[in-house]
N, C-alpha and C. Protein backbone atom coordinates (compact mmCIF):
# COMPACT_ATOMS: atom_id res chain seq x y z
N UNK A 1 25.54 30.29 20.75
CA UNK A 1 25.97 30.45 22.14
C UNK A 1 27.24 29.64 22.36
N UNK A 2 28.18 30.19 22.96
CA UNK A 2 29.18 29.59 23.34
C UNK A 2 29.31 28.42 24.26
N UNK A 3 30.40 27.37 24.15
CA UNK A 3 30.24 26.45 25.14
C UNK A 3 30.39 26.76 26.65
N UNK A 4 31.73 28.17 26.67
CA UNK A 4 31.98 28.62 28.05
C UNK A 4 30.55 28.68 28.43
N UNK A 5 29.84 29.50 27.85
CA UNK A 5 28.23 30.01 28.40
C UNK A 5 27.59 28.78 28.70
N UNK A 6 27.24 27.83 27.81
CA UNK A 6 26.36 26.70 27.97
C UNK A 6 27.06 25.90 29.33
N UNK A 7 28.78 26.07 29.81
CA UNK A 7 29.54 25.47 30.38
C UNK A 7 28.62 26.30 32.05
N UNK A 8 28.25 27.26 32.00
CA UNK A 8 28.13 27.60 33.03
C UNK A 8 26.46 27.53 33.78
N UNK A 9 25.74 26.59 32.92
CA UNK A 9 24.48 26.21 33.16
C UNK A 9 24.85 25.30 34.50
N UNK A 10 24.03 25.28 35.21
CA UNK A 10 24.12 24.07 36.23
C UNK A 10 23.06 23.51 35.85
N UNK A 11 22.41 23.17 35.34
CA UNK A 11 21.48 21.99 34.89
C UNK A 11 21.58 21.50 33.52
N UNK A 12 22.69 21.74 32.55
CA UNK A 12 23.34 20.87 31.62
C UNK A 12 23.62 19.98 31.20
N UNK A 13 23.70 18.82 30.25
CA UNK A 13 23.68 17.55 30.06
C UNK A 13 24.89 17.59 29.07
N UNK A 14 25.38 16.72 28.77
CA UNK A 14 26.88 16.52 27.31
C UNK A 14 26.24 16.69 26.65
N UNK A 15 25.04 16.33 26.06
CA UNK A 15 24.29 17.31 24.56
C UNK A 15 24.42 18.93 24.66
N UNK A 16 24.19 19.11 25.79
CA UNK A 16 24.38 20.95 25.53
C UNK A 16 25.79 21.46 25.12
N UNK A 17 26.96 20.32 25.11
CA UNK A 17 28.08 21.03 24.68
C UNK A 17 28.11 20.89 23.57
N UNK A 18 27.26 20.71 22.45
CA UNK A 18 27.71 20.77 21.02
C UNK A 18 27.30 21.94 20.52
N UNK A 19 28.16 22.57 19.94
CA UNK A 19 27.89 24.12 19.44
C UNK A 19 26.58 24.14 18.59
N UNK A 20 25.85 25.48 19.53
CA UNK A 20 24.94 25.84 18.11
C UNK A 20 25.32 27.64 18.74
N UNK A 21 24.72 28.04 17.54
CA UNK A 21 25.06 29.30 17.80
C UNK A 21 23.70 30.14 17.76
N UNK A 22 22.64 30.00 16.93
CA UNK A 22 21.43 30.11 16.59
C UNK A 22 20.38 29.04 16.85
N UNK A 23 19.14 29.62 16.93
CA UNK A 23 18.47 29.01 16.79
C UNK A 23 17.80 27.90 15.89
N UNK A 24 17.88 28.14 14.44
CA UNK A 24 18.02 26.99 13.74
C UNK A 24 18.94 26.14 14.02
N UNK A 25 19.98 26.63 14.29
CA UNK A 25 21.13 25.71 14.61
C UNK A 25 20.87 24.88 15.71
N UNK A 26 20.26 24.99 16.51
CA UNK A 26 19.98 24.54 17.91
C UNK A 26 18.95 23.10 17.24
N UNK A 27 17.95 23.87 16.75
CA UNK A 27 17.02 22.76 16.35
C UNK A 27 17.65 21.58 15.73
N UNK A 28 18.06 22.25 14.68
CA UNK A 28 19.34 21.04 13.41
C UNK A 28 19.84 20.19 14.52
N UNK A 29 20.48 20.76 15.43
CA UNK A 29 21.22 19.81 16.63
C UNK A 29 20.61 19.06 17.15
N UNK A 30 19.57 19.50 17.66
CA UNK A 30 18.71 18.55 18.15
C UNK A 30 17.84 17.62 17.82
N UNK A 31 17.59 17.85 16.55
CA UNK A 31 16.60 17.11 15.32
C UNK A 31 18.17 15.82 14.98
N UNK A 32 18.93 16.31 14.82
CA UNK A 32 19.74 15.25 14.89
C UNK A 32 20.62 14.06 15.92
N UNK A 33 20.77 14.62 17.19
CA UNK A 33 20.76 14.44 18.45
C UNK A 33 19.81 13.18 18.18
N UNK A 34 18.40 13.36 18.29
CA UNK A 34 17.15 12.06 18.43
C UNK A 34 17.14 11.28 17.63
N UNK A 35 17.61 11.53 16.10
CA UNK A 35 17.93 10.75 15.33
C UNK A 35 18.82 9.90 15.23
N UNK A 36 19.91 10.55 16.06
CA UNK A 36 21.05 9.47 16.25
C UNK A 36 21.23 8.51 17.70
N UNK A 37 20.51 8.99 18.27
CA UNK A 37 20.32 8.30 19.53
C UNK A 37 19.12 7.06 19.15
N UNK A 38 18.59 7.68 18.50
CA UNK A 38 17.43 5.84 18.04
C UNK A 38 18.22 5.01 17.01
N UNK A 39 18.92 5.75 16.17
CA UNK A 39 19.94 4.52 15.08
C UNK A 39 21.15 4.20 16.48
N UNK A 40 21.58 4.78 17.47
CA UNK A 40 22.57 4.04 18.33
C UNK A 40 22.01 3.07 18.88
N UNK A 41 20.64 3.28 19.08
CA UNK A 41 20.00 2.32 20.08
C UNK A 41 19.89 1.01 19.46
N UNK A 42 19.30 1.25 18.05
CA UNK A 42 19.06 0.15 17.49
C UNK A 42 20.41 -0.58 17.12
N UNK A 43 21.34 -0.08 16.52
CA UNK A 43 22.53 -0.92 16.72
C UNK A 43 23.18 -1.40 17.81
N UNK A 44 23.16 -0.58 18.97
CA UNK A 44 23.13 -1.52 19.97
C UNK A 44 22.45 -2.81 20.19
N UNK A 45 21.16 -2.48 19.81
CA UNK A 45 20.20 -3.65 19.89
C UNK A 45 20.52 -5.38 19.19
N UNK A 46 21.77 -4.83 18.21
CA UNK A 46 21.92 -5.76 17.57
C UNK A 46 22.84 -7.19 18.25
N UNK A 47 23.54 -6.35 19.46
CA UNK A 47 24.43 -6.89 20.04
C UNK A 47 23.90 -7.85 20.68
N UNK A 48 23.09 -8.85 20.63
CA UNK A 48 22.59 -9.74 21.10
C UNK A 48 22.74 -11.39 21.22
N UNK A 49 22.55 -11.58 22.79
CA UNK A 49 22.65 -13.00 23.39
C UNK A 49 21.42 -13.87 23.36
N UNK A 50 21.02 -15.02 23.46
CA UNK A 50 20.27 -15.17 24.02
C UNK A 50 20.07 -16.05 24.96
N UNK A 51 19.26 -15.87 25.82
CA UNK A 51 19.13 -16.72 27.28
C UNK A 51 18.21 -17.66 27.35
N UNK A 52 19.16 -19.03 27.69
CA UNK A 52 18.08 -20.28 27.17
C UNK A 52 16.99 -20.11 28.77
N UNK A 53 15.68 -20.30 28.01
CA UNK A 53 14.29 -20.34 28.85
C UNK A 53 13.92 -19.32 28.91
N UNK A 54 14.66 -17.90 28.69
CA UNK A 54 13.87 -17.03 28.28
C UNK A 54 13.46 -16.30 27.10
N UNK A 55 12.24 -15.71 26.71
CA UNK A 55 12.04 -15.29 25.23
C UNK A 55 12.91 -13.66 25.44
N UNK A 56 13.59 -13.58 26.30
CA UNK A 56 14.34 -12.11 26.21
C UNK A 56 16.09 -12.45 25.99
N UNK A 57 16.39 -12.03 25.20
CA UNK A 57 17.73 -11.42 25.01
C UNK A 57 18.75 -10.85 26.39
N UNK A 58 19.41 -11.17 26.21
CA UNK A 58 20.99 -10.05 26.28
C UNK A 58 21.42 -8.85 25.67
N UNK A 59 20.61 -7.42 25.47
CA UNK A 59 20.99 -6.57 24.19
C UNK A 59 22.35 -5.47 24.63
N UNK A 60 22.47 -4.85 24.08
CA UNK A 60 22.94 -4.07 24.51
C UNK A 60 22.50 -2.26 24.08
N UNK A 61 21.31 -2.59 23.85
CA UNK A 61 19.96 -1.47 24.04
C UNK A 61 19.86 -0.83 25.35
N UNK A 62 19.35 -1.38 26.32
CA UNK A 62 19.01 -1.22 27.70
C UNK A 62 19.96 0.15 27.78
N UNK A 63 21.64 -0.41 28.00
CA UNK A 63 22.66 0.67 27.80
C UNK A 63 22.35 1.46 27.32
N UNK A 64 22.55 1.74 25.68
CA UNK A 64 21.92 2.81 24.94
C UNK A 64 21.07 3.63 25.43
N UNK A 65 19.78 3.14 25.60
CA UNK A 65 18.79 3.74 26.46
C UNK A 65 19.26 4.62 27.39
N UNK A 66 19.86 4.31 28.39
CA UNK A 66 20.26 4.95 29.58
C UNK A 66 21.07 5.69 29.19
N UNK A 67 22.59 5.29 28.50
CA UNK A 67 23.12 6.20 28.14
C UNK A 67 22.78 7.34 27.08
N UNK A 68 21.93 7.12 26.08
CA UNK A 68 20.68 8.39 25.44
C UNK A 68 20.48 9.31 26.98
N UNK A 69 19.89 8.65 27.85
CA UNK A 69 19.08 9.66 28.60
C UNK A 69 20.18 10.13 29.22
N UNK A 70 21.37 9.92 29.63
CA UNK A 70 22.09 11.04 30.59
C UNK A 70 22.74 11.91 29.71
N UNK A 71 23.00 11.08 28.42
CA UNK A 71 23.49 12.47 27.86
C UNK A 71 22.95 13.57 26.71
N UNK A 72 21.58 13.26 26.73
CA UNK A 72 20.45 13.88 26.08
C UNK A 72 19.69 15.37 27.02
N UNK A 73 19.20 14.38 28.34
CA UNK A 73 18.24 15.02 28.88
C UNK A 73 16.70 14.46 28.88
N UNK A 74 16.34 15.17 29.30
CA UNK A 74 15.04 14.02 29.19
C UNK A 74 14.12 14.23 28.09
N UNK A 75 13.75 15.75 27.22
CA UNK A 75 13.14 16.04 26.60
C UNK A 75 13.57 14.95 25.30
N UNK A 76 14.90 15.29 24.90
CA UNK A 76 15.36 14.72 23.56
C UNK A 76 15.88 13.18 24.10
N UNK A 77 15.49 13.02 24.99
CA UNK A 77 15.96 11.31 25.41
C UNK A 77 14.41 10.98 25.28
N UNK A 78 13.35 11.43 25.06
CA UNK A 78 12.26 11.02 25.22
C UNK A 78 11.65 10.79 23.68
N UNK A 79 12.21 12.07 23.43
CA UNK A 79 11.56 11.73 21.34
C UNK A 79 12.87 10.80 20.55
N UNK A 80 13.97 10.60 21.29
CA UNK A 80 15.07 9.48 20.58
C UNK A 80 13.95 8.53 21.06
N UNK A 81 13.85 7.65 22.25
CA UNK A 81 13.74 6.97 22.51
C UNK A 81 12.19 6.46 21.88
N UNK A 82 11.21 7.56 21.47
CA UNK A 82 9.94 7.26 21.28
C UNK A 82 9.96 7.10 19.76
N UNK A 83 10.78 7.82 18.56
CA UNK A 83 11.26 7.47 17.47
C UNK A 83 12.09 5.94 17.06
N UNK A 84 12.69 5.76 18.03
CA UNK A 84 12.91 4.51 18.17
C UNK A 84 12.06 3.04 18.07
N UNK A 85 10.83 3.28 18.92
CA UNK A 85 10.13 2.16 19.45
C UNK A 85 8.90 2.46 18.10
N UNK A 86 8.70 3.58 17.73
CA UNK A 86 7.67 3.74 16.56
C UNK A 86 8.05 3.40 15.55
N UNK A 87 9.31 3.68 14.99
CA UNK A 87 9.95 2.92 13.61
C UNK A 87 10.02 1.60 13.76
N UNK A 88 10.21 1.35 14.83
CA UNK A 88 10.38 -0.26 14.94
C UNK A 88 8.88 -0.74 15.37
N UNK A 89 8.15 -0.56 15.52
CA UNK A 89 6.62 -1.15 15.57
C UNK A 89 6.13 -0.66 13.83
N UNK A 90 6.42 -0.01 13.20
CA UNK A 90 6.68 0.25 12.03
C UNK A 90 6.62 -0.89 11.11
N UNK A 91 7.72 -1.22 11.33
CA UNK A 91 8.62 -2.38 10.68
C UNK A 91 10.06 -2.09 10.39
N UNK A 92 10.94 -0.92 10.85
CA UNK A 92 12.36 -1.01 10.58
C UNK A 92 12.89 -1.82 12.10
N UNK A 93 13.75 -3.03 11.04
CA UNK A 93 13.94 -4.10 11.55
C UNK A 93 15.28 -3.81 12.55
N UNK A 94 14.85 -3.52 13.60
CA UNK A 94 15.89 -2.57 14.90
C UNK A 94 16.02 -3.19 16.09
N UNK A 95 15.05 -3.65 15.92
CA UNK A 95 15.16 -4.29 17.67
C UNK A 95 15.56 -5.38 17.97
N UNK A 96 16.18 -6.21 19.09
CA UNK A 96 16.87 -6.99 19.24
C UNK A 96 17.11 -8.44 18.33
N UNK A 97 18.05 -8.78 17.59
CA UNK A 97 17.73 -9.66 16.62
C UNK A 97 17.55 -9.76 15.29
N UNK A 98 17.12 -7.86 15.53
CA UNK A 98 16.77 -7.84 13.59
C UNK A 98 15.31 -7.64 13.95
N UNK A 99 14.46 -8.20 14.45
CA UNK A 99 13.03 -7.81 14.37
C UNK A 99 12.47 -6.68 14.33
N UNK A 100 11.17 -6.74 14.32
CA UNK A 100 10.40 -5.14 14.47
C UNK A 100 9.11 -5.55 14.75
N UNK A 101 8.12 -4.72 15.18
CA UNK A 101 6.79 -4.94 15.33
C UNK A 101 6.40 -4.29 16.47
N UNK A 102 5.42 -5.20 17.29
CA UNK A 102 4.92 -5.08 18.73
C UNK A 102 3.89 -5.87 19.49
N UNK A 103 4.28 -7.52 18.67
CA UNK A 103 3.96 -8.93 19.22
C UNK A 103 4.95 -9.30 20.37
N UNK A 104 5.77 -9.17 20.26
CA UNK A 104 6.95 -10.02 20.83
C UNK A 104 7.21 -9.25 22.74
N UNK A 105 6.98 -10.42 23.37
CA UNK A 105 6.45 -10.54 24.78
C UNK A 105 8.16 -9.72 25.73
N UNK A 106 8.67 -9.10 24.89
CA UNK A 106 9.68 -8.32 25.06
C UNK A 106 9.34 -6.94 24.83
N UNK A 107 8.49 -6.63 24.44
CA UNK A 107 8.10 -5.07 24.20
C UNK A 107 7.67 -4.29 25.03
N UNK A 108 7.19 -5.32 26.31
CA UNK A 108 7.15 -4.56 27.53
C UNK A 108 8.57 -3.53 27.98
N UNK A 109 9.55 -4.28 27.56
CA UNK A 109 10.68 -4.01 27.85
C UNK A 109 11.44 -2.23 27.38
N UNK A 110 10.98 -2.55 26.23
CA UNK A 110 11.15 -1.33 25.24
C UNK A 110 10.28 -0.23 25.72
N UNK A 111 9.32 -0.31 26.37
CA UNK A 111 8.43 1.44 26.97
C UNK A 111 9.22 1.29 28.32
N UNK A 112 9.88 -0.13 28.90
CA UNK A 112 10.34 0.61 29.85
C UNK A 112 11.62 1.51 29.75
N UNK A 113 12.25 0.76 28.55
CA UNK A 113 13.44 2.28 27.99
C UNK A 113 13.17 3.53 27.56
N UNK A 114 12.17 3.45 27.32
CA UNK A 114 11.69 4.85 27.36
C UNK A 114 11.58 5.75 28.23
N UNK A 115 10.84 5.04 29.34
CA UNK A 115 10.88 5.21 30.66
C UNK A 115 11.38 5.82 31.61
N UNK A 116 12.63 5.23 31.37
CA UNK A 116 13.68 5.18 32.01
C UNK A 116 14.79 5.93 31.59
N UNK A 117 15.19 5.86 29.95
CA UNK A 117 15.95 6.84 28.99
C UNK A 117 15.20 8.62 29.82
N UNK A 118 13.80 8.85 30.17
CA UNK A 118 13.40 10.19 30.45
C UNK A 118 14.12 10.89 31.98
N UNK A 119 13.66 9.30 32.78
CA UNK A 119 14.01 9.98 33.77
C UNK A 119 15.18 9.77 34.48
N UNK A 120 16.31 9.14 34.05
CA UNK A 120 17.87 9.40 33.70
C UNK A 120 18.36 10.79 32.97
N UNK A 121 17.61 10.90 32.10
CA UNK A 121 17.54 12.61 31.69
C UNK A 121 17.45 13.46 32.35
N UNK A 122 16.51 13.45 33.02
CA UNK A 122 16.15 14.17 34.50
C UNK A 122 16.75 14.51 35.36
N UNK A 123 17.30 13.09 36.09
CA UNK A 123 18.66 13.23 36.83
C UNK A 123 19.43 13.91 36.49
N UNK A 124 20.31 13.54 35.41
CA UNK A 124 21.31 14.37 35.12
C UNK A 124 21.43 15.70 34.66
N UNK A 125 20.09 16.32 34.54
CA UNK A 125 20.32 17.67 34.56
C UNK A 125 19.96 18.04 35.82
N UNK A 126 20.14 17.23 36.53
CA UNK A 126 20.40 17.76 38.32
C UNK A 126 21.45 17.19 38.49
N UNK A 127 22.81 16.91 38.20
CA UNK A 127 23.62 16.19 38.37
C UNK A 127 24.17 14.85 38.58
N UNK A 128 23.16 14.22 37.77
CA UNK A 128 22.93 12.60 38.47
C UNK A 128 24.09 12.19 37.80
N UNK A 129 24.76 12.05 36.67
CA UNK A 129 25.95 11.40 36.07
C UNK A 129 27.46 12.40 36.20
N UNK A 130 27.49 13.05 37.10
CA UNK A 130 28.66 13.87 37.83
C UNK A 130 29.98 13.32 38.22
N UNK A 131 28.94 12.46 39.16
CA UNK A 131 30.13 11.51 39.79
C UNK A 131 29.75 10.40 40.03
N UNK A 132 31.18 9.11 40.18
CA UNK A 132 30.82 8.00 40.22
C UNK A 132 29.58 7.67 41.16
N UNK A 133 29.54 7.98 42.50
CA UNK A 133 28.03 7.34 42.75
C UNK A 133 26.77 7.75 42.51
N UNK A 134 27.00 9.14 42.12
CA UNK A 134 25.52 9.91 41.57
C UNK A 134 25.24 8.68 40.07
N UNK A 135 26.03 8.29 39.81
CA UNK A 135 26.37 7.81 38.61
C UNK A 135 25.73 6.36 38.91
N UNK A 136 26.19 5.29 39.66
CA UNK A 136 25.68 4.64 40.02
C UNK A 136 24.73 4.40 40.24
N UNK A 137 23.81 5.48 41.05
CA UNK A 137 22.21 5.24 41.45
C UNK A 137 22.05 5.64 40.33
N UNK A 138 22.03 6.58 39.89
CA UNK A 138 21.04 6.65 38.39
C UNK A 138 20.65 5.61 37.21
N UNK A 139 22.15 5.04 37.28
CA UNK A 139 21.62 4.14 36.26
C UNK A 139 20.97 2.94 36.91
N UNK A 140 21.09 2.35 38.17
CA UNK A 140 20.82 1.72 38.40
C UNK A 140 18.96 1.57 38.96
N UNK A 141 19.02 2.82 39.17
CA UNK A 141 17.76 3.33 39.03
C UNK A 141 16.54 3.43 37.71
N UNK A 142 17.76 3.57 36.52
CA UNK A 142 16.81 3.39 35.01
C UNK A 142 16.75 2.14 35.38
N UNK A 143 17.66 0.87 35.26
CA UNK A 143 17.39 -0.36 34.74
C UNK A 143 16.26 -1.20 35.93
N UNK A 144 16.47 -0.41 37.20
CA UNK A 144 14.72 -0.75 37.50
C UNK A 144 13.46 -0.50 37.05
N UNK A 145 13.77 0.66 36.20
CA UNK A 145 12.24 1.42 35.86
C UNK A 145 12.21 0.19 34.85
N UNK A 146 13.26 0.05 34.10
CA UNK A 146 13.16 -0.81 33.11
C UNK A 146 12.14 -2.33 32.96
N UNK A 147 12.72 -3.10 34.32
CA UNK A 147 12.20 -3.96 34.60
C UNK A 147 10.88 -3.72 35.05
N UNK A 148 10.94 -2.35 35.99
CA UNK A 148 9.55 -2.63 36.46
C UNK A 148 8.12 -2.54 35.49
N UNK A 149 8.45 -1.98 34.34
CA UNK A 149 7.54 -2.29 32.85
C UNK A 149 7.82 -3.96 32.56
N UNK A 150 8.86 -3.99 32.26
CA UNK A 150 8.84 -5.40 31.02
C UNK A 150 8.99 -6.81 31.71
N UNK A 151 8.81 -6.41 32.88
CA UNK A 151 8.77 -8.20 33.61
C UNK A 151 7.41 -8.53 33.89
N UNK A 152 6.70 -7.45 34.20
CA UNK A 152 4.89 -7.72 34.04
C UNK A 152 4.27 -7.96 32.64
N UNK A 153 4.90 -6.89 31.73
CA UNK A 153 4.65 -6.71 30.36
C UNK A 153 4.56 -8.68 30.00
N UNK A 154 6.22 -9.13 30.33
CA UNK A 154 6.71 -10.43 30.39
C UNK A 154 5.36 -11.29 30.32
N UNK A 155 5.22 -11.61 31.91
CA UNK A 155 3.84 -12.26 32.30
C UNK A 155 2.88 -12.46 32.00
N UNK A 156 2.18 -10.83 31.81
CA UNK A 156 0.79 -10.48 30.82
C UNK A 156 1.01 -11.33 29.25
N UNK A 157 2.15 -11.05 28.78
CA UNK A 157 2.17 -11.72 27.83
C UNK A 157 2.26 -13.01 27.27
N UNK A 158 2.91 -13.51 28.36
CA UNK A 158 3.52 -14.86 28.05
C UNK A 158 2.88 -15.99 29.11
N UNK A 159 1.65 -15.62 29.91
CA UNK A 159 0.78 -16.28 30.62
C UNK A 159 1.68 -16.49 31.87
N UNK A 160 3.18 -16.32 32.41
CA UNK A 160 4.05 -16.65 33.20
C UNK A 160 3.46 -16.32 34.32
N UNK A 161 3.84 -16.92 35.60
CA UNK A 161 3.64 -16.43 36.73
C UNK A 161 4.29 -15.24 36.93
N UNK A 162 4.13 -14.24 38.44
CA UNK A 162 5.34 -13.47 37.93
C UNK A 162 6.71 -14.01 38.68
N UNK A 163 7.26 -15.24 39.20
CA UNK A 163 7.90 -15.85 39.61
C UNK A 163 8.77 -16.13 38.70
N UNK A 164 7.54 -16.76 37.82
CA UNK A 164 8.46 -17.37 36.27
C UNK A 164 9.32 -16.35 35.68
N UNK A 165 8.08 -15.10 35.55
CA UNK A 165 8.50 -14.07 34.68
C UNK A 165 9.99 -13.09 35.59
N UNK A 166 9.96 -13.14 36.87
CA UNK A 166 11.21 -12.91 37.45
C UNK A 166 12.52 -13.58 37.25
N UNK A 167 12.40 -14.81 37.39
CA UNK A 167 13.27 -15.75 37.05
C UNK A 167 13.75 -15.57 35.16
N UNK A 168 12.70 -15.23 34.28
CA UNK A 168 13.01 -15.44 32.94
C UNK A 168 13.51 -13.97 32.43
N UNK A 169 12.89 -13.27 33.13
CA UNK A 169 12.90 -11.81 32.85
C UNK A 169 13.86 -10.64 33.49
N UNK A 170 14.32 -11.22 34.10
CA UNK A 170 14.85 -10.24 35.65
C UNK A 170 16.49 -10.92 35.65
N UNK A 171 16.17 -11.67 36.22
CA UNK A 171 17.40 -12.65 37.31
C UNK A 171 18.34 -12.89 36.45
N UNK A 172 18.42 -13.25 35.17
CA UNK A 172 20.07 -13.68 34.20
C UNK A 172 20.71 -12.37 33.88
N UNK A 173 19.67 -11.17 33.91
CA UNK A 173 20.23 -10.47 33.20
C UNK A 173 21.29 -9.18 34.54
N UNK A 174 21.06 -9.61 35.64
CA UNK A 174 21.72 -8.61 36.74
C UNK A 174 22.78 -8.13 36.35
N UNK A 175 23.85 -9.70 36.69
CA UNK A 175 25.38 -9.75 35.75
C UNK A 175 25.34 -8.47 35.30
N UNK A 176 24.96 -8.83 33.91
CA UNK A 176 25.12 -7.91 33.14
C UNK A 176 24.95 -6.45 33.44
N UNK A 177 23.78 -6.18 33.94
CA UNK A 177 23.55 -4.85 34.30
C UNK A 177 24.30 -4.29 35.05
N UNK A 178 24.97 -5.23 35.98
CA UNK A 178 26.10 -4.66 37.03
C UNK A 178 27.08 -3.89 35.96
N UNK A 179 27.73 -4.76 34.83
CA UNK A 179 28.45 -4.57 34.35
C UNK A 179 28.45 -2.86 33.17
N UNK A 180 27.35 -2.98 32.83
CA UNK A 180 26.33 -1.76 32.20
C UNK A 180 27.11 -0.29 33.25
N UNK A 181 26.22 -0.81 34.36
CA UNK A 181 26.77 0.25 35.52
C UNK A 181 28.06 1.10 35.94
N UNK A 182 28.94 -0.68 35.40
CA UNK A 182 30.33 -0.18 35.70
C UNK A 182 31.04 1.11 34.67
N UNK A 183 30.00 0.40 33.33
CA UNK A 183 31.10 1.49 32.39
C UNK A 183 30.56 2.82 32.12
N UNK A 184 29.37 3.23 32.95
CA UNK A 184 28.49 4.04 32.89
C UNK A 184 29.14 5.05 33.63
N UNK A 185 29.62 4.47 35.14
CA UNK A 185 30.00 5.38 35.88
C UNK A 185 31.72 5.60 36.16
N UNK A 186 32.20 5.21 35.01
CA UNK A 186 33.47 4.99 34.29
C UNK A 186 33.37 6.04 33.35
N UNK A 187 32.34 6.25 32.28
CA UNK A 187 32.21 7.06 31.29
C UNK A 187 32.27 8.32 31.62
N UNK A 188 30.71 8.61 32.07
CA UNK A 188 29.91 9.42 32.30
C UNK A 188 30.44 10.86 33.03
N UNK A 189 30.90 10.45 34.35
CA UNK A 189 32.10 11.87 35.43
C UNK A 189 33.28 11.84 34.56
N UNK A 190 33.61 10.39 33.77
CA UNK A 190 35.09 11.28 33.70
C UNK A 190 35.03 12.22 32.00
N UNK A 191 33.81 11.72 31.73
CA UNK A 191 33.76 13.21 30.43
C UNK A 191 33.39 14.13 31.01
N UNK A 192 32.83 14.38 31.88
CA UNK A 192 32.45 15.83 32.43
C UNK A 192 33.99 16.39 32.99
N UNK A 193 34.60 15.14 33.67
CA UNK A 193 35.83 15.83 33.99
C UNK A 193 36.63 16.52 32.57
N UNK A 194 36.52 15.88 31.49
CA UNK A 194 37.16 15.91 30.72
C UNK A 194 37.29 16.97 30.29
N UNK A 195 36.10 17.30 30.06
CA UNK A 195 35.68 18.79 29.61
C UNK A 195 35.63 20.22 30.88
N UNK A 196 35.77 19.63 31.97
CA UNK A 196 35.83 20.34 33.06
C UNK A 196 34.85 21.12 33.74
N UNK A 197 33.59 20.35 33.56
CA UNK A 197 32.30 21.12 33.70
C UNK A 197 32.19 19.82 35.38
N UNK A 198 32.73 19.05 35.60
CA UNK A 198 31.88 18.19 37.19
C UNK A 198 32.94 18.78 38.02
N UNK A 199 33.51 19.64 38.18
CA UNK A 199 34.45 19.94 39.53
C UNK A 199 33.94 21.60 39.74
N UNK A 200 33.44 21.71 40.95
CA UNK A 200 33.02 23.00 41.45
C UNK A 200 31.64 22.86 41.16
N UNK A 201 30.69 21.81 41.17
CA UNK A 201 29.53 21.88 41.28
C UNK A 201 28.80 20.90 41.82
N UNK A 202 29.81 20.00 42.56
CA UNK A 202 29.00 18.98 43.19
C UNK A 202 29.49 18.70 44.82
């Protein structure tokens, strides 16, 4: 199928613009699509800070995540993201730091990228990454779902209040997420512009 054609879906994501023409072809795409969205993630993952008093990181996963889901969709943002968290409870050493498993009082964190990678997918095949503020709430919308898993996850795990676990879990990392946001909704409309699929549909 052509891109003009796929161009004229209104519920489309930037994964649908990569040519397939067939149906095997489609699959191949997409079998690879999830595959490469969990090795992005995990190298993202590598990009890591860490924040004194808390057992969580600075990654630059979270991103990944989100950005998997807007430009996946939610189906194939859901098996990247779930291939991801299974190899790495596995033991391929992916997740923030180099680690792997599913001890570490941060793993709450990781189903909430999952989470959140789906229903950023979602959005945007209703237009959520179009334009800068559709763009805005969406992501800002994953990195709540985010938290709202892994700061309890936090707690449960780590005996914290959830005060503590707000403060350890939540609160250093805003900054950042603001910043996440910025290049999200920097990215995101102006490849659609790029390609010329966000003007005349929003």
């Amino acid at each position: 199928m052509s891109s003009a054609i796929v161009a004229g879906r209104p519920r489309a994501v930037l994964a649908d613009l990569l040519p397939a023409t067939t149906a095997p072809a489609t699959r191949a795409r997409d079998l690879a699509l999830v595959v490469g969205g969990a090795v992005f993630t995990g190298v993202a993952a590598q990009l890591s800070l860490p924040v004194p008093g808390s057992p969580v990181p600075v990654t630059g996963q979270t991103f990944a995540a989100l950005l998997v889901g807007a430009s996946f969709g939610p189906v194939r943002a859901m098996l990247s993201m779930t291939l991801y968290v299974l190899a790495g409870m596995a033991g391929t050493p992916w997740f923030s730091e180099g680690t792997s498993g599913y001890g570490m009082p941060s793993f709450g964190y990781l189903l909430g990228m999952t989470l959140a990678a789906v229903v950023v997918g979602a959005l945007a095949r209703r237009g959520g990454d179009r334009t800068v503020p559709r763009t805005v709430a969406t992501m800002a919308l994953g990195s709540a779902l985010i938290y709202s898993v892994g700061v309890p996850y936090l707690a449960l795990a780590t005996g914290m209040s959830a005060g503590e676990a707000v403060a350890a879990g939540l609160t250093p990392f805003l900054l950042g997420d603001a910043l996440k946001v910025a290049l999200a909704m920097g990215a995101l409309p102006a490849a659609w512009r790029l390609v010329g699929r966000g003007r005349g549909r929003d």
